[in-house]
C-alpha atoms as a PDB file:
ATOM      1  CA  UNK A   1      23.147   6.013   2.882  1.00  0.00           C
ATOM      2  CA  UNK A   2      20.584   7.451   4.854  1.00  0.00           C
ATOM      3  CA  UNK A   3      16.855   6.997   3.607  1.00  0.00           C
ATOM      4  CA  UNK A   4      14.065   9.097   5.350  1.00  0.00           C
ATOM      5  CA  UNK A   5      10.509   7.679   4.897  1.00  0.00           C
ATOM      6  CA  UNK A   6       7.890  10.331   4.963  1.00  0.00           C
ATOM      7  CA  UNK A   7       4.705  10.208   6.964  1.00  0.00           C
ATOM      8  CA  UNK A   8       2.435   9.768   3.919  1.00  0.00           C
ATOM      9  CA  UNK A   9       4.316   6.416   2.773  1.00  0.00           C
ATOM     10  CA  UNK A  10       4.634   4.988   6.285  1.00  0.00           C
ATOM     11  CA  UNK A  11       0.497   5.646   6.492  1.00  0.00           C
ATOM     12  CA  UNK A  12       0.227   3.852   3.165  1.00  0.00           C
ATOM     13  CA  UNK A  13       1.478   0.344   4.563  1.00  0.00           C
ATOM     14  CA  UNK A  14      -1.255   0.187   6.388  1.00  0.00           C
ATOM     15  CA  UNK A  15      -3.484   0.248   3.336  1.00  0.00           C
ATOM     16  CA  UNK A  16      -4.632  -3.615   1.985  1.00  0.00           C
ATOM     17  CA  UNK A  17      -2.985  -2.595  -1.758  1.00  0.00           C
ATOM     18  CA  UNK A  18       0.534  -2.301   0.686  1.00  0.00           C
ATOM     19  CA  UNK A  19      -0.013  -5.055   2.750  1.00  0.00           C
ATOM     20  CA  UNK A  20       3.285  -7.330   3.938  1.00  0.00           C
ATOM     21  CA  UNK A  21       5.519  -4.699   2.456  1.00  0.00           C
ATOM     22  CA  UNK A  22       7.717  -3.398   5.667  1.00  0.00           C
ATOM     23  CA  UNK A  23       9.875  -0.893   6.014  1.00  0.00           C
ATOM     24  CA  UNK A  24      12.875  -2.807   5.602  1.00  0.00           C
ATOM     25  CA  UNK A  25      11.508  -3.795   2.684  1.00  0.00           C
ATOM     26  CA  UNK A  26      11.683   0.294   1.602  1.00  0.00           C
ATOM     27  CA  UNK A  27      14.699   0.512   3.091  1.00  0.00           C
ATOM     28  CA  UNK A  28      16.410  -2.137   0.891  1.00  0.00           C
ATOM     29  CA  UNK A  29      14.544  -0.815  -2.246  1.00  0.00           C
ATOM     30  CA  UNK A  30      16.208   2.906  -1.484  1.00  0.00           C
ATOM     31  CA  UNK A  31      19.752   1.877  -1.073  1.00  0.00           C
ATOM     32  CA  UNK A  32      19.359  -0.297  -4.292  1.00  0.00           C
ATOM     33  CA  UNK A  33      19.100   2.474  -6.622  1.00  0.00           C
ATOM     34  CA  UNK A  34      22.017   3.310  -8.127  1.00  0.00           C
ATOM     35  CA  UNK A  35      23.470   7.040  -8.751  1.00  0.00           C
ATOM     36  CA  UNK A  36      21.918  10.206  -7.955  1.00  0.00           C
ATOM     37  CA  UNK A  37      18.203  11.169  -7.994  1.00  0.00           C
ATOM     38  CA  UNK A  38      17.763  15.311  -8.266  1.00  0.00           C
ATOM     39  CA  UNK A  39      14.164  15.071  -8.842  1.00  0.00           C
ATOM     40  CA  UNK A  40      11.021  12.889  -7.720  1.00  0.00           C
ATOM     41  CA  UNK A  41      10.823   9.526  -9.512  1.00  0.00           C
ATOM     42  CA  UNK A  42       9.078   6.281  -9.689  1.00  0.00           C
ATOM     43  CA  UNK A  43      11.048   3.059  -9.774  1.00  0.00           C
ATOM     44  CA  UNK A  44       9.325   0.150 -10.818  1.00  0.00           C
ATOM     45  CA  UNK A  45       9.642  -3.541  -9.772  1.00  0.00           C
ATOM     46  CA  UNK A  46      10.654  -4.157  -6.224  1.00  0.00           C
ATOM     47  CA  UNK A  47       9.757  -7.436  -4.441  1.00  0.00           C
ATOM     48  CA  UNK A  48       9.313  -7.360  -0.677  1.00  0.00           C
ATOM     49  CA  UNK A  49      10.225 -10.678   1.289  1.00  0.00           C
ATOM     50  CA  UNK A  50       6.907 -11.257   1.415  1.00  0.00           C
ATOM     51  CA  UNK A  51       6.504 -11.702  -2.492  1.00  0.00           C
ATOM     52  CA  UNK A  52       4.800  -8.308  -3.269  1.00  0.00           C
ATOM     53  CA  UNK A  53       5.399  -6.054  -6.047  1.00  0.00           C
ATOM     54  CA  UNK A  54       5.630  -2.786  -4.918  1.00  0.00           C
ATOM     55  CA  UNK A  55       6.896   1.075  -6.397  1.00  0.00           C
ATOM     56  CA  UNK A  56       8.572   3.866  -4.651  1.00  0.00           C
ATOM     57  CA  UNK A  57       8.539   7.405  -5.399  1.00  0.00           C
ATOM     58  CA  UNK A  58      12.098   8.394  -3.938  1.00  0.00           C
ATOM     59  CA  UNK A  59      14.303  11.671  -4.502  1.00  0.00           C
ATOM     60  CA  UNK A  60      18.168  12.664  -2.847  1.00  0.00           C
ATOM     61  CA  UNK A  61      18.091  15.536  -0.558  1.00  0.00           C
ATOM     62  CA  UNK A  62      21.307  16.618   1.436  1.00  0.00           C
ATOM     63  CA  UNK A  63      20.088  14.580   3.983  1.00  0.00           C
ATOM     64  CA  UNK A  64      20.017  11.256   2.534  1.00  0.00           C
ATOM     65  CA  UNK A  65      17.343   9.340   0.432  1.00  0.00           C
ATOM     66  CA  UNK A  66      13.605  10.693   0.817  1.00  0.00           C
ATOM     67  CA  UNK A  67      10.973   7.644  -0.234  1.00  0.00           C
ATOM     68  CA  UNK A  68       7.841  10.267  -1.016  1.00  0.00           C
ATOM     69  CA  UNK A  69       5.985   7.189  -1.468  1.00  0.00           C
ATOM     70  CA  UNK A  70       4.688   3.311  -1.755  1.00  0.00           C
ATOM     71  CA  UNK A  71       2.803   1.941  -4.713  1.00  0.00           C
ATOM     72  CA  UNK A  72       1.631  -1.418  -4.257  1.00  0.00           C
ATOM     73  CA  UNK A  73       0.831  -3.631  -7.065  1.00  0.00           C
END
């Protein structure tokens, strides 16, 4: 599956509340969830390698996964 991160979440790992969450780490987060996604949605609970809990706001478009965004914790 293809997963397209936008410009707004890739300028959000640069913020301290993302910090040591990479984009492999969004990457790996994407292809986990299961099924379809028609509409915007938060998913909860994803640890980067690093040990950080971290959100994603993701959605399917026909050309793969969008990840709208990245919500540290």
């Amino acid at each position: 599956m293809k997963v397209i991160i936008t410009e707004h979440a890739r300028k959000r790992l640069k913020d301290m509340r993302q910090e040591k969450i990479t984009a492999g780490d969004i990457f790996d987060a994407a292809v986990g969830i299961p099924g379809k996604v028609p509409t915007a949605t938060r998913f909860r609970g994803f640890i980067a390698k690093s040990g950080r809990i971290f959100d994603i706001v993701a959605k399917d478009i026909p050309d793969g996964r969008l990840v709208i965004t990245i919500i540290g914790k």
